[in-house]
PDB file of N, CA and C in Angstrom:
ATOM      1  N   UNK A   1     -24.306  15.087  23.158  1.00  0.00           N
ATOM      2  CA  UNK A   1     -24.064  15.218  21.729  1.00  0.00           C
ATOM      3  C   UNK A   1     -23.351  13.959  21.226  1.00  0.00           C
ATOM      4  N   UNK A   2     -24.238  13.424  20.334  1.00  0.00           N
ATOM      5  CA  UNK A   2     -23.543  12.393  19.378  1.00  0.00           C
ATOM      6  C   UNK A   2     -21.978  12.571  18.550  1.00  0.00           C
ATOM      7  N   UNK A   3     -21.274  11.940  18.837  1.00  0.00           N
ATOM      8  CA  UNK A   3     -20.030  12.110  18.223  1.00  0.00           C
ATOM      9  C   UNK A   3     -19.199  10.780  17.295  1.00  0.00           C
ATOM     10  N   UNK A   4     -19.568  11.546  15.759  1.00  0.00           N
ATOM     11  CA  UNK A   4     -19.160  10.642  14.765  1.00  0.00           C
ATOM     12  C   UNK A   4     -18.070   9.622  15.044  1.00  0.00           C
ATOM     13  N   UNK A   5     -17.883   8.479  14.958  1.00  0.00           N
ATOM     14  CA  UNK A   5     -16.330   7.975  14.474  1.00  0.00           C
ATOM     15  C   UNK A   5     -15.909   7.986  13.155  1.00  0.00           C
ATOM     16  N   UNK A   6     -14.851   8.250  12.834  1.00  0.00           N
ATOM     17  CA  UNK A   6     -14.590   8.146  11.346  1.00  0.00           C
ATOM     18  C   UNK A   6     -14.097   7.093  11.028  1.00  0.00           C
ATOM     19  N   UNK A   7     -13.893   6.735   9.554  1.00  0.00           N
ATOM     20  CA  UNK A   7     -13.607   5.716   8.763  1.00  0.00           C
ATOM     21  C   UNK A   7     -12.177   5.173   9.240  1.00  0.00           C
ATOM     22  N   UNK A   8     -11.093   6.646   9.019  1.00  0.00           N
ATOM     23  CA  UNK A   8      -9.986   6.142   8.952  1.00  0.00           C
ATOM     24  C   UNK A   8      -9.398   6.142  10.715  1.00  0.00           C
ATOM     25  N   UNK A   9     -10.566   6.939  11.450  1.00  0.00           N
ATOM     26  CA  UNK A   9      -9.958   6.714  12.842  1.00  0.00           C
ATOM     27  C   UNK A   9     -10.053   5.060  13.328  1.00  0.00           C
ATOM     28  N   UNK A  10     -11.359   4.488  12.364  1.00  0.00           N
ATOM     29  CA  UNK A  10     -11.863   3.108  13.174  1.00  0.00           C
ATOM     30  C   UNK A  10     -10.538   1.931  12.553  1.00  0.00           C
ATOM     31  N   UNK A  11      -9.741   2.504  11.245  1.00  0.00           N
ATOM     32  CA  UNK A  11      -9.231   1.681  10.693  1.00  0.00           C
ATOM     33  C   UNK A  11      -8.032   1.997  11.565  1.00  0.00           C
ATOM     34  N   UNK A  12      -7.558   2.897  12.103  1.00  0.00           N
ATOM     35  CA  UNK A  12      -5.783   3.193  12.991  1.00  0.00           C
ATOM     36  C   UNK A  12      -6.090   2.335  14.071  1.00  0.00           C
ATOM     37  N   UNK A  13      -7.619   2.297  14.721  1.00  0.00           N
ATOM     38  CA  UNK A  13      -7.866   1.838  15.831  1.00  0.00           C
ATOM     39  C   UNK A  13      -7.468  -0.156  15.820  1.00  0.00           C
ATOM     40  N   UNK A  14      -7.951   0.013  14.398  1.00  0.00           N
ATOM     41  CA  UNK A  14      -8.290  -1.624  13.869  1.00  0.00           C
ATOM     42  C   UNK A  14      -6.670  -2.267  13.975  1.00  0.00           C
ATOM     43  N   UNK A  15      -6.235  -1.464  13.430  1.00  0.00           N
ATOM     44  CA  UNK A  15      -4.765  -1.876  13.267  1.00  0.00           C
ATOM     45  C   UNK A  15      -3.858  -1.530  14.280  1.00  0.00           C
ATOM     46  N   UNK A  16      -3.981  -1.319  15.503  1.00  0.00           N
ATOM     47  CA  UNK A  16      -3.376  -1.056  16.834  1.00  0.00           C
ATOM     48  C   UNK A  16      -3.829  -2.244  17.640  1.00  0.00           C
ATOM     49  N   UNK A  17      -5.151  -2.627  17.771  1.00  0.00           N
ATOM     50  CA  UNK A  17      -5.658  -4.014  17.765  1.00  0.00           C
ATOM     51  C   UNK A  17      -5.247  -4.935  17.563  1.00  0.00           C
ATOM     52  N   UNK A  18      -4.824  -5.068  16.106  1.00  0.00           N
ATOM     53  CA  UNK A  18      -4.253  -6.345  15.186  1.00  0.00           C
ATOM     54  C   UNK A  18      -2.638  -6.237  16.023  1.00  0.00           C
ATOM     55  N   UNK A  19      -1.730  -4.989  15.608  1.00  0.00           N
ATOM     56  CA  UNK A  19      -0.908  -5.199  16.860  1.00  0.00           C
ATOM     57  C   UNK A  19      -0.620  -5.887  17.793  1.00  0.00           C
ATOM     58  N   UNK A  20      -1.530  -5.486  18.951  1.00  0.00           N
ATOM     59  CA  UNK A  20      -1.287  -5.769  20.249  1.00  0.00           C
ATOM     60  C   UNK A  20      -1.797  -7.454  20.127  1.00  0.00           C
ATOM     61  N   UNK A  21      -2.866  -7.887  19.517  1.00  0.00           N
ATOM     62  CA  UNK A  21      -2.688  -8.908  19.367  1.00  0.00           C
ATOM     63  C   UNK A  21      -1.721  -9.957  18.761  1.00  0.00           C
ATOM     64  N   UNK A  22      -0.732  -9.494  18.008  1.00  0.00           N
ATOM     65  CA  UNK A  22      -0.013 -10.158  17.390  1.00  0.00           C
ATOM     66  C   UNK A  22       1.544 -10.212  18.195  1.00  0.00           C
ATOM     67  N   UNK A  23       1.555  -9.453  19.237  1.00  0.00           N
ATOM     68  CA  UNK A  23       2.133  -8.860  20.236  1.00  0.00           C
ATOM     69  C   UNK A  23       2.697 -10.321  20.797  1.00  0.00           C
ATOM     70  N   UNK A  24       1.645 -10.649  21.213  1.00  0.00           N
ATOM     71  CA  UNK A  24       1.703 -12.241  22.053  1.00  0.00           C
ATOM     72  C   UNK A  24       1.690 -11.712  23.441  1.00  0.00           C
ATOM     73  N   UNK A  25       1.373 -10.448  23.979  1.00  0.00           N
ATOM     74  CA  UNK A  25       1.382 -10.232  25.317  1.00  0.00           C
ATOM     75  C   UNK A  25       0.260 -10.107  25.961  1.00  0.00           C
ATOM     76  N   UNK A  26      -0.547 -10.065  25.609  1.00  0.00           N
ATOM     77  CA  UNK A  26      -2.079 -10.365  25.935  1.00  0.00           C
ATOM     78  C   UNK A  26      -2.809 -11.431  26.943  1.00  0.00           C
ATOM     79  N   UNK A  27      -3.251 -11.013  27.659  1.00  0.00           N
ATOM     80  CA  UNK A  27      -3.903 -12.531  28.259  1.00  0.00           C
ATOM     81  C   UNK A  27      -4.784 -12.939  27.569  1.00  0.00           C
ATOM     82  N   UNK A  28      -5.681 -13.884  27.799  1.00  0.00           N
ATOM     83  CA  UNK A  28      -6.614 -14.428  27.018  1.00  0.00           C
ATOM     84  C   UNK A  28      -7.516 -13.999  27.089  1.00  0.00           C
ATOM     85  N   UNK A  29      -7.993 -13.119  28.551  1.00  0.00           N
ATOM     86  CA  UNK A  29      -9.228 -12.236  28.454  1.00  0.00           C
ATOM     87  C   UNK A  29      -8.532 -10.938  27.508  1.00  0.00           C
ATOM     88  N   UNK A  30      -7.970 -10.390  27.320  1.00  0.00           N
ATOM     89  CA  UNK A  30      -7.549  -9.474  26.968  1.00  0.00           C
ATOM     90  C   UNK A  30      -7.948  -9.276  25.254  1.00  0.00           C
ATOM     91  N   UNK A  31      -7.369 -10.701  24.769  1.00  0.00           N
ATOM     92  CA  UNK A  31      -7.267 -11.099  23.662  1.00  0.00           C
ATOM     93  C   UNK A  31      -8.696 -11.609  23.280  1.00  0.00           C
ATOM     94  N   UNK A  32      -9.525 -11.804  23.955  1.00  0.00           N
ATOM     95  CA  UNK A  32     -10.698 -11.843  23.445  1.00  0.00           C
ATOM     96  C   UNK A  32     -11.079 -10.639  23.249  1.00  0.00           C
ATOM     97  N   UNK A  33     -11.428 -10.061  24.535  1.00  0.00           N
ATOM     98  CA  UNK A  33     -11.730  -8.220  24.500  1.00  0.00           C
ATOM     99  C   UNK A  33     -11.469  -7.663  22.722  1.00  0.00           C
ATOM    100  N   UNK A  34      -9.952  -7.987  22.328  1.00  0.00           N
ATOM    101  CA  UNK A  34      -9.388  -7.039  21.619  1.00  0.00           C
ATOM    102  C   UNK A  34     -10.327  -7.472  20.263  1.00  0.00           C
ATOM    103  N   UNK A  35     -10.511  -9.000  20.075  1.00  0.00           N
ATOM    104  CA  UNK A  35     -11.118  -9.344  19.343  1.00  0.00           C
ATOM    105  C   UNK A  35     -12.393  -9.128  19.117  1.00  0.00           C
ATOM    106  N   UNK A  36     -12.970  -9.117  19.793  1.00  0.00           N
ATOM    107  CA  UNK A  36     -14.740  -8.204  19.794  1.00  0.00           C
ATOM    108  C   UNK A  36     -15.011  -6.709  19.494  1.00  0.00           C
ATOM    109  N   UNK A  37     -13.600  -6.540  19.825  1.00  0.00           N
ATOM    110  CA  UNK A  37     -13.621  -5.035  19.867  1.00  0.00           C
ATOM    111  C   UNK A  37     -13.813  -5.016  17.951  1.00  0.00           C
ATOM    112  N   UNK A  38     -12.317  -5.964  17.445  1.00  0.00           N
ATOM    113  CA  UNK A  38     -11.997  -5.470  16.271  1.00  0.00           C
ATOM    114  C   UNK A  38     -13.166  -6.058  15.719  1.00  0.00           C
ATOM    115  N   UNK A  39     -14.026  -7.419  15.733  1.00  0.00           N
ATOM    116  CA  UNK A  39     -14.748  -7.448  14.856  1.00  0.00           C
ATOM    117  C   UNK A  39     -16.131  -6.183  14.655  1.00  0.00           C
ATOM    118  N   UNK A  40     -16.296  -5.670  15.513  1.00  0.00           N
ATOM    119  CA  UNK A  40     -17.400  -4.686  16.039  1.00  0.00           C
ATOM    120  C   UNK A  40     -16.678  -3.106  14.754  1.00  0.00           C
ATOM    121  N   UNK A  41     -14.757  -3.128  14.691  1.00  0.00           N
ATOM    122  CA  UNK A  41     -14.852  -2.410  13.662  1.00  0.00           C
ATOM    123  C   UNK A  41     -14.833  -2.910  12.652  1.00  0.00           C
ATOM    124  N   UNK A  42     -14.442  -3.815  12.461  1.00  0.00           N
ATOM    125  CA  UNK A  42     -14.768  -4.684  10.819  1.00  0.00           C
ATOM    126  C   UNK A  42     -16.186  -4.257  10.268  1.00  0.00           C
ATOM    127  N   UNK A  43     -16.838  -4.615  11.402  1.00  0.00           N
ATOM    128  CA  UNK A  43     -18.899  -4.399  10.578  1.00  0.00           C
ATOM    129  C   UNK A  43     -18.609  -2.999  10.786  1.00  0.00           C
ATOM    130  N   UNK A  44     -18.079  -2.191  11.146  1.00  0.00           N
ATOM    131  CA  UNK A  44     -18.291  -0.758  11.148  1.00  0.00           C
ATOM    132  C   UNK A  44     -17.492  -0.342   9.639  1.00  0.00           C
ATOM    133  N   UNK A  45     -16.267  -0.577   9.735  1.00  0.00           N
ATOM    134  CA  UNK A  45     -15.745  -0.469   8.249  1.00  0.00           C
ATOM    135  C   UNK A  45     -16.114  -0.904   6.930  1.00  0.00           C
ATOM    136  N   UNK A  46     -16.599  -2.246   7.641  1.00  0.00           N
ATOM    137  CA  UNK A  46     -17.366  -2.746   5.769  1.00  0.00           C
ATOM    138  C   UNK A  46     -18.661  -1.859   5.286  1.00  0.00           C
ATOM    139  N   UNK A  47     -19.074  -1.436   6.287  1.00  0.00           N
ATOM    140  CA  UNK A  47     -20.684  -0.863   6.327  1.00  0.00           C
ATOM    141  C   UNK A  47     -20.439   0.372   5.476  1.00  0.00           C
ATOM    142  N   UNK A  48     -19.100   1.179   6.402  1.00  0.00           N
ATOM    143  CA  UNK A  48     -18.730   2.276   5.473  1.00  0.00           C
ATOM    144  C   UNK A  48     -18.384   2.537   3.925  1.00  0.00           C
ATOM    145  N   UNK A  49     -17.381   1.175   3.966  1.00  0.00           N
ATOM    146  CA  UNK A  49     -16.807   0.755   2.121  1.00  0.00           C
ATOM    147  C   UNK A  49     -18.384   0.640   1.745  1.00  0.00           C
ATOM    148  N   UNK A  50     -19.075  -0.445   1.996  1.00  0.00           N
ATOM    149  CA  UNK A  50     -20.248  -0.160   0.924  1.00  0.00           C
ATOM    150  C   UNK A  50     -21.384   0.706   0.792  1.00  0.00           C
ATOM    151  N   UNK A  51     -21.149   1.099   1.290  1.00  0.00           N
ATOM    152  CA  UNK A  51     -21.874   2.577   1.630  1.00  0.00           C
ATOM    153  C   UNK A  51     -21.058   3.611   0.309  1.00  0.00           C
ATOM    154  N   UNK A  52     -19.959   4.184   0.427  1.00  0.00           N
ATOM    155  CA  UNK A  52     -19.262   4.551  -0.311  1.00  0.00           C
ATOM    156  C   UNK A  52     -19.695   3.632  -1.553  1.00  0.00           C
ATOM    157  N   UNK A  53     -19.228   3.006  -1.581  1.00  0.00           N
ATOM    158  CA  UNK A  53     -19.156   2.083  -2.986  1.00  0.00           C
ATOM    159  C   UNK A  53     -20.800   2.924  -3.667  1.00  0.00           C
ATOM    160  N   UNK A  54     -21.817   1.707  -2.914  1.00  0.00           N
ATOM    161  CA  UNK A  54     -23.104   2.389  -3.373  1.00  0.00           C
ATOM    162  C   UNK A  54     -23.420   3.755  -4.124  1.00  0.00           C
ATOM    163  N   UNK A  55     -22.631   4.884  -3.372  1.00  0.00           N
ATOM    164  CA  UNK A  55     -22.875   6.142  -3.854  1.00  0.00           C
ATOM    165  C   UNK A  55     -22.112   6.483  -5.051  1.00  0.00           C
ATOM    166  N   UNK A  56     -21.264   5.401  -4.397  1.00  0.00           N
ATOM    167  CA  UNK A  56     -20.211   6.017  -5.943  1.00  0.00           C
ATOM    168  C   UNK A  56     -20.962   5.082  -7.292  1.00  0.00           C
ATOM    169  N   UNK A  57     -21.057   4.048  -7.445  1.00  0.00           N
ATOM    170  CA  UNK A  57     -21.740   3.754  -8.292  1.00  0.00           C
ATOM    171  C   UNK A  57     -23.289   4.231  -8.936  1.00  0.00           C
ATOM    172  N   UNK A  58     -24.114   4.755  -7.752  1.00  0.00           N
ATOM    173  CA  UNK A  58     -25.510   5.618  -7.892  1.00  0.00           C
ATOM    174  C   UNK A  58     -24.881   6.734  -8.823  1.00  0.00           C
ATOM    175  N   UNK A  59     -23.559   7.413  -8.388  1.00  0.00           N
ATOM    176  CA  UNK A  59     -23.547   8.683  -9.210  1.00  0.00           C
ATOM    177  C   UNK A  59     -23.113   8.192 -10.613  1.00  0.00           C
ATOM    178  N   UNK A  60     -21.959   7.350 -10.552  1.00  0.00           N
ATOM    179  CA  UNK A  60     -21.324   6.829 -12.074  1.00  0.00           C
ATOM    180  C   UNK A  60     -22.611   6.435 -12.772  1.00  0.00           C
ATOM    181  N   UNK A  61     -23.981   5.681 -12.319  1.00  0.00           N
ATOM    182  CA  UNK A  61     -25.007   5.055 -13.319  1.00  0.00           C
ATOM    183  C   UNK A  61     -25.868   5.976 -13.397  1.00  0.00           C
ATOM    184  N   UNK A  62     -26.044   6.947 -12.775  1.00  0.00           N
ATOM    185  CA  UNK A  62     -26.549   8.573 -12.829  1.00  0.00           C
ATOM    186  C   UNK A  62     -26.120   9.308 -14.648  1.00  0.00           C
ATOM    187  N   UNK A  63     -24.453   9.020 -14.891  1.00  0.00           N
ATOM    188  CA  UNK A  63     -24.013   9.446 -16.283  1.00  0.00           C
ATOM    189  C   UNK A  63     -24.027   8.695 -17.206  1.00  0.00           C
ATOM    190  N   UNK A  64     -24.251   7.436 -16.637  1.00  0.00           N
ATOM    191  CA  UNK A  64     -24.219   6.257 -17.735  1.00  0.00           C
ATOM    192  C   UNK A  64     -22.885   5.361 -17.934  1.00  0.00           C
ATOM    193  N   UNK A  65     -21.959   5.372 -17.112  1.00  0.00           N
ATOM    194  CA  UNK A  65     -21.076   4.723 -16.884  1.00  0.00           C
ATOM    195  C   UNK A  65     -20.914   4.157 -15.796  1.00  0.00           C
ATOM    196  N   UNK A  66     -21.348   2.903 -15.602  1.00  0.00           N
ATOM    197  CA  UNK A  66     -21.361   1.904 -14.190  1.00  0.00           C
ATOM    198  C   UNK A  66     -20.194   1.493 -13.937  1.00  0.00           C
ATOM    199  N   UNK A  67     -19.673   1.504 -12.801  1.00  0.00           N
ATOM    200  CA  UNK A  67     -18.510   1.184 -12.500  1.00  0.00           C
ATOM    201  C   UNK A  67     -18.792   0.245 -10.816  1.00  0.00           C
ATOM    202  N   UNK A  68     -18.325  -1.000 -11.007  1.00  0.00           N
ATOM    203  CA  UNK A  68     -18.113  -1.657  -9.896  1.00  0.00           C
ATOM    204  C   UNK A  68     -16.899  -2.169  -9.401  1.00  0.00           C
ATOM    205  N   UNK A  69     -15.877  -1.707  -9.613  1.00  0.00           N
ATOM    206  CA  UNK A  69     -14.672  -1.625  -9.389  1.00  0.00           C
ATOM    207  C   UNK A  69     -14.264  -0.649  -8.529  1.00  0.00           C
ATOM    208  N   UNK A  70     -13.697  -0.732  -6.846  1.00  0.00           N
ATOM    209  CA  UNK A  70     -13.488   0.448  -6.172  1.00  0.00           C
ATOM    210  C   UNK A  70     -12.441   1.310  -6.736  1.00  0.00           C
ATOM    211  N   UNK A  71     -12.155   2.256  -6.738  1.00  0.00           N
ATOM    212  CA  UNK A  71     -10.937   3.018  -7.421  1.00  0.00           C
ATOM    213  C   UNK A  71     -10.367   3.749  -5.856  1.00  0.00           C
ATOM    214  N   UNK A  72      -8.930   4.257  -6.233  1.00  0.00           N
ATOM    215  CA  UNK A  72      -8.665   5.404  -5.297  1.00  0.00           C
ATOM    216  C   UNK A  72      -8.410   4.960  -4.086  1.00  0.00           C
ATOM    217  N   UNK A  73      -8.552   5.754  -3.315  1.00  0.00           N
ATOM    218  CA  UNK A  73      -8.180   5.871  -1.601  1.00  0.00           C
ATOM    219  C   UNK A  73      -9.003   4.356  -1.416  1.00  0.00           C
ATOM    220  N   UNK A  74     -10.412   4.302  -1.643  1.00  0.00           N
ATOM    221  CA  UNK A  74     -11.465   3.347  -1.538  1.00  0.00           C
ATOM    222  C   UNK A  74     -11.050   2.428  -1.463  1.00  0.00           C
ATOM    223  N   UNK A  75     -10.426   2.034  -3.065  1.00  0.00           N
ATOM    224  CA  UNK A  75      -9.643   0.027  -2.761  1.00  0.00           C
ATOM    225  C   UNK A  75      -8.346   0.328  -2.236  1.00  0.00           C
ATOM    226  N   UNK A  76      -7.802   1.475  -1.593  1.00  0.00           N
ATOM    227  CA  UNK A  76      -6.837   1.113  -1.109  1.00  0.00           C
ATOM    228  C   UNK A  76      -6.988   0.650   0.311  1.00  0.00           C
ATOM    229  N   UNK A  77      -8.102   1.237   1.208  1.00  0.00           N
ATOM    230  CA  UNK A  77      -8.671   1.344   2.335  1.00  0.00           C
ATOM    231  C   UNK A  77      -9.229  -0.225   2.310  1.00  0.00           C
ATOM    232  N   UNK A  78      -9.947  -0.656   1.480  1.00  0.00           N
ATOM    233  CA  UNK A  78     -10.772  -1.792   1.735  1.00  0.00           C
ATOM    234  C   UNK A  78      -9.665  -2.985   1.255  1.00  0.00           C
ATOM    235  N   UNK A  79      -8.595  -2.833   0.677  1.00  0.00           N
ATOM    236  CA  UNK A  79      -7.494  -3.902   0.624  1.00  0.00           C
ATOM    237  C   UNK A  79      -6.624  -3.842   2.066  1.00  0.00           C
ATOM    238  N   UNK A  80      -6.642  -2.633   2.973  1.00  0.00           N
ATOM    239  CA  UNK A  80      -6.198  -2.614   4.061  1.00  0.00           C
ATOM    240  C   UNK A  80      -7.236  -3.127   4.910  1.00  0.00           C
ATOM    241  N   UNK A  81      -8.414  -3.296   4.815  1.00  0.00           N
ATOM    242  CA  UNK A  81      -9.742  -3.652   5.487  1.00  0.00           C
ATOM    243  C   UNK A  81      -9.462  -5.043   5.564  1.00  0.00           C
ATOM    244  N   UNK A  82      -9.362  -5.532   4.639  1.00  0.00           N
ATOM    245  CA  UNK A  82      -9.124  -6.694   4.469  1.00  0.00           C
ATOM    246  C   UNK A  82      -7.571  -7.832   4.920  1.00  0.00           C
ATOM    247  N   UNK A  83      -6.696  -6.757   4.988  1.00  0.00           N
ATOM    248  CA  UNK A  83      -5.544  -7.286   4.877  1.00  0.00           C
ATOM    249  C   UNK A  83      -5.776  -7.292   6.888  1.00  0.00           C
ATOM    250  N   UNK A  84      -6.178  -6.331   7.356  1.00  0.00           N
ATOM    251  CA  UNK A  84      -6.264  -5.916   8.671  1.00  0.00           C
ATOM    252  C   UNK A  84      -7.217  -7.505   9.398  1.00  0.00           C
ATOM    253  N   UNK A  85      -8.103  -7.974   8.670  1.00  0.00           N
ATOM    254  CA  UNK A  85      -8.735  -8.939   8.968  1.00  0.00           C
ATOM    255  C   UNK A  85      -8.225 -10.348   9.135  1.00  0.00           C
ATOM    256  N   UNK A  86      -7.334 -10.451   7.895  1.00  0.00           N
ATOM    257  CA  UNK A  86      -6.799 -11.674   7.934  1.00  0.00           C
ATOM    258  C   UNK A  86      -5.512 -11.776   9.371  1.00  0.00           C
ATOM    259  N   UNK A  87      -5.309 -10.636   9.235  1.00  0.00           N
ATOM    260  CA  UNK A  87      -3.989 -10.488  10.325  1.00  0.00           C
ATOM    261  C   UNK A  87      -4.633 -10.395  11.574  1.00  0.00           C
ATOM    262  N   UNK A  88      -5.872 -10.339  12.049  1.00  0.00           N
ATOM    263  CA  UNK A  88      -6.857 -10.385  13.213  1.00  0.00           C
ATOM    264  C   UNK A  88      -7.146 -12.126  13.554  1.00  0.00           C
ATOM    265  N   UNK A  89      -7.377 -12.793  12.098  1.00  0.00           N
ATOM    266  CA  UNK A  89      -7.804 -13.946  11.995  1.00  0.00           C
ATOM    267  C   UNK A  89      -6.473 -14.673  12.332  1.00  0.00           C
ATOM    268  N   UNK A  90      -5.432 -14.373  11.759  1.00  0.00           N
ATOM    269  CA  UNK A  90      -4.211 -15.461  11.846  1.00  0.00           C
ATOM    270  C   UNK A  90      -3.644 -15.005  13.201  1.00  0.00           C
ATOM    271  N   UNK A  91      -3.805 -14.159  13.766  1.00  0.00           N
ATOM    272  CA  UNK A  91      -3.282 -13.563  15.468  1.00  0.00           C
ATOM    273  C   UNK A  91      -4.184 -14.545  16.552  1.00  0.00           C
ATOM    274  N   UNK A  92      -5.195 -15.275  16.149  1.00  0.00           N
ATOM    275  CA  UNK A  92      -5.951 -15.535  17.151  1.00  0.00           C
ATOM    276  C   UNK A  92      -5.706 -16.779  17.324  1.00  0.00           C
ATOM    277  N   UNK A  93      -5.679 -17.542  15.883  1.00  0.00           N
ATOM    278  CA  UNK A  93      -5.663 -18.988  16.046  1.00  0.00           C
ATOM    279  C   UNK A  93      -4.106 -19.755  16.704  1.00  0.00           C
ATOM    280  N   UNK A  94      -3.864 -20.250  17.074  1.00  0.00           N
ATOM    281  CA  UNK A  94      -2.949 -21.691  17.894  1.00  0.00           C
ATOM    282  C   UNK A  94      -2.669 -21.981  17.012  1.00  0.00           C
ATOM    283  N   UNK A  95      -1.077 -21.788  16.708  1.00  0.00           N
ATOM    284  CA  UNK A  95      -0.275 -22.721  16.128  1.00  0.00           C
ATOM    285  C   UNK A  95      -0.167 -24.148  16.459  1.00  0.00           C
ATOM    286  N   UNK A  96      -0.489 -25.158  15.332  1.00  0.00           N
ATOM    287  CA  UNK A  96      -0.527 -26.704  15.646  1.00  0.00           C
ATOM    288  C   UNK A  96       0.723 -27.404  15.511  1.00  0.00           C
ATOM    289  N   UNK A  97       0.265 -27.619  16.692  1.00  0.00           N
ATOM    290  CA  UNK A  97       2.353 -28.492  17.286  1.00  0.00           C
ATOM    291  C   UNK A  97       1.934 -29.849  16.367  1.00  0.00           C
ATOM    292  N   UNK A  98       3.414 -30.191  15.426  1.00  0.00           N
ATOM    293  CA  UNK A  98       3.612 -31.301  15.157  1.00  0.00           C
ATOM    294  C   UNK A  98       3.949 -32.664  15.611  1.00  0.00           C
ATOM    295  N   UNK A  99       3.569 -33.528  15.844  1.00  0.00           N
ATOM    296  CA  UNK A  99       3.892 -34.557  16.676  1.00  0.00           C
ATOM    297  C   UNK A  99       5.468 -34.887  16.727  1.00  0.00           C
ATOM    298  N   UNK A 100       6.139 -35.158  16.960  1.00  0.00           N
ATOM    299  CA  UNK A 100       8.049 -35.221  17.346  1.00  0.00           C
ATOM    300  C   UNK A 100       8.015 -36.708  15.981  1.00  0.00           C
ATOM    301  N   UNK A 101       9.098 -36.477  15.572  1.00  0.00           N
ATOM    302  CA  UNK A 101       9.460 -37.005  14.276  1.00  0.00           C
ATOM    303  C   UNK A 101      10.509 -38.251  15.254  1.00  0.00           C
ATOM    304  N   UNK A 102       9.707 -39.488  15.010  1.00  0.00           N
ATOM    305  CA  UNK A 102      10.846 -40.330  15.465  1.00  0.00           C
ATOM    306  C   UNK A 102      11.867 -41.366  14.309  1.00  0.00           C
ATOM    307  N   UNK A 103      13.252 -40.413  14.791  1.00  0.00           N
ATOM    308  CA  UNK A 103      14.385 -40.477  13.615  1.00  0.00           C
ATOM    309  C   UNK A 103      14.797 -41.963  13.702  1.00  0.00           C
ATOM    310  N   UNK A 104      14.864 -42.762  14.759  1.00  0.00           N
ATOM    311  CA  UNK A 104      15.292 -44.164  14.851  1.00  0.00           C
ATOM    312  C   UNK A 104      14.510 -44.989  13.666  1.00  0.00           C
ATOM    313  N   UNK A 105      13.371 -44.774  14.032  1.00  0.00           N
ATOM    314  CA  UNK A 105      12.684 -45.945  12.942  1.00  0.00           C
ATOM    315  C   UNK A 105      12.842 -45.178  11.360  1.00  0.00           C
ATOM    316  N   UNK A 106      13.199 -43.999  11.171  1.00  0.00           N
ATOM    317  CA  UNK A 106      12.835 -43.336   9.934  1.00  0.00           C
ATOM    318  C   UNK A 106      14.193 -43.753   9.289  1.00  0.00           C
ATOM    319  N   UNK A 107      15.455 -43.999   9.445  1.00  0.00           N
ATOM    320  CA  UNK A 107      16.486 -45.104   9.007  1.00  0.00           C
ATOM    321  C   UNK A 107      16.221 -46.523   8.623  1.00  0.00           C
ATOM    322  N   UNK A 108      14.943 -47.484   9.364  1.00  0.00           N
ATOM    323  CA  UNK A 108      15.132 -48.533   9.209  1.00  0.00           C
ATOM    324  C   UNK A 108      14.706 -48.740   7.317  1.00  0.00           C
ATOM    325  N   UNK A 109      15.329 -49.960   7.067  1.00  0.00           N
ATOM    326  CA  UNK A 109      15.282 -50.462   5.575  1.00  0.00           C
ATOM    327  C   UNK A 109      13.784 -51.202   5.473  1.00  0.00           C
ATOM    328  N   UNK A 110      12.994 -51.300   6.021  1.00  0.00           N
ATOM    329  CA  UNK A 110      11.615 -51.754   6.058  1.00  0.00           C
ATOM    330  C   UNK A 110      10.396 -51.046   6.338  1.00  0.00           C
TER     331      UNK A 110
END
């Protein structure tokens, strides 16, 4: 038997992810893993928001009032969708070491 995942289980999952990655305790296989994992719910979550979206707009242009603006739980979920992403994206990348500031010459008058 097929067994659904839900929206908001894939999003607790997403953000336990973002976690442990931000953790810094991860190995690097680990931290890839976590990352495939989360992008695999990203396309699962966006699929869902517009999915939703779609219907909700089919019914609003159904009465004659189009609405493309998410309302409700919806943009609150897909501003966490989003916020969950960037914090996936900024967990992964290497902070860039600055080269050492040499103070001797940064005194001289020339």
């Amino acid at each position: 038997m097929s067994k659904e995942v839900s929206f908001e289980k894939s999003m607790e999952k997403l953000e336990n992810i973002v976690g442990e990655m931000e953790g810094g305790e991860l190995s690097l296989d680990a931290m890839i893993k976590r990352f495939e994992e989360g992008q695999g719910l990203i396309k699962f979550c966006s699929g869902k928001l517009d999915e939703v979206e779609r219907k909700i707009e089919k019914l609003l242009n159904n009465e004659g009032e189009p609405e493309t603006e998410p309302f409700g739980d919806e943009k609150a979920e897909s501003e966490k969708l989003q916020t969950a992403i960037e914090d996936m994206e900024s967990a992964t990348k290497t902070p860039r070491k600055e080269p050492p500031v040499d103070t001797a010459q940064a005194d001289l008058p020339f």
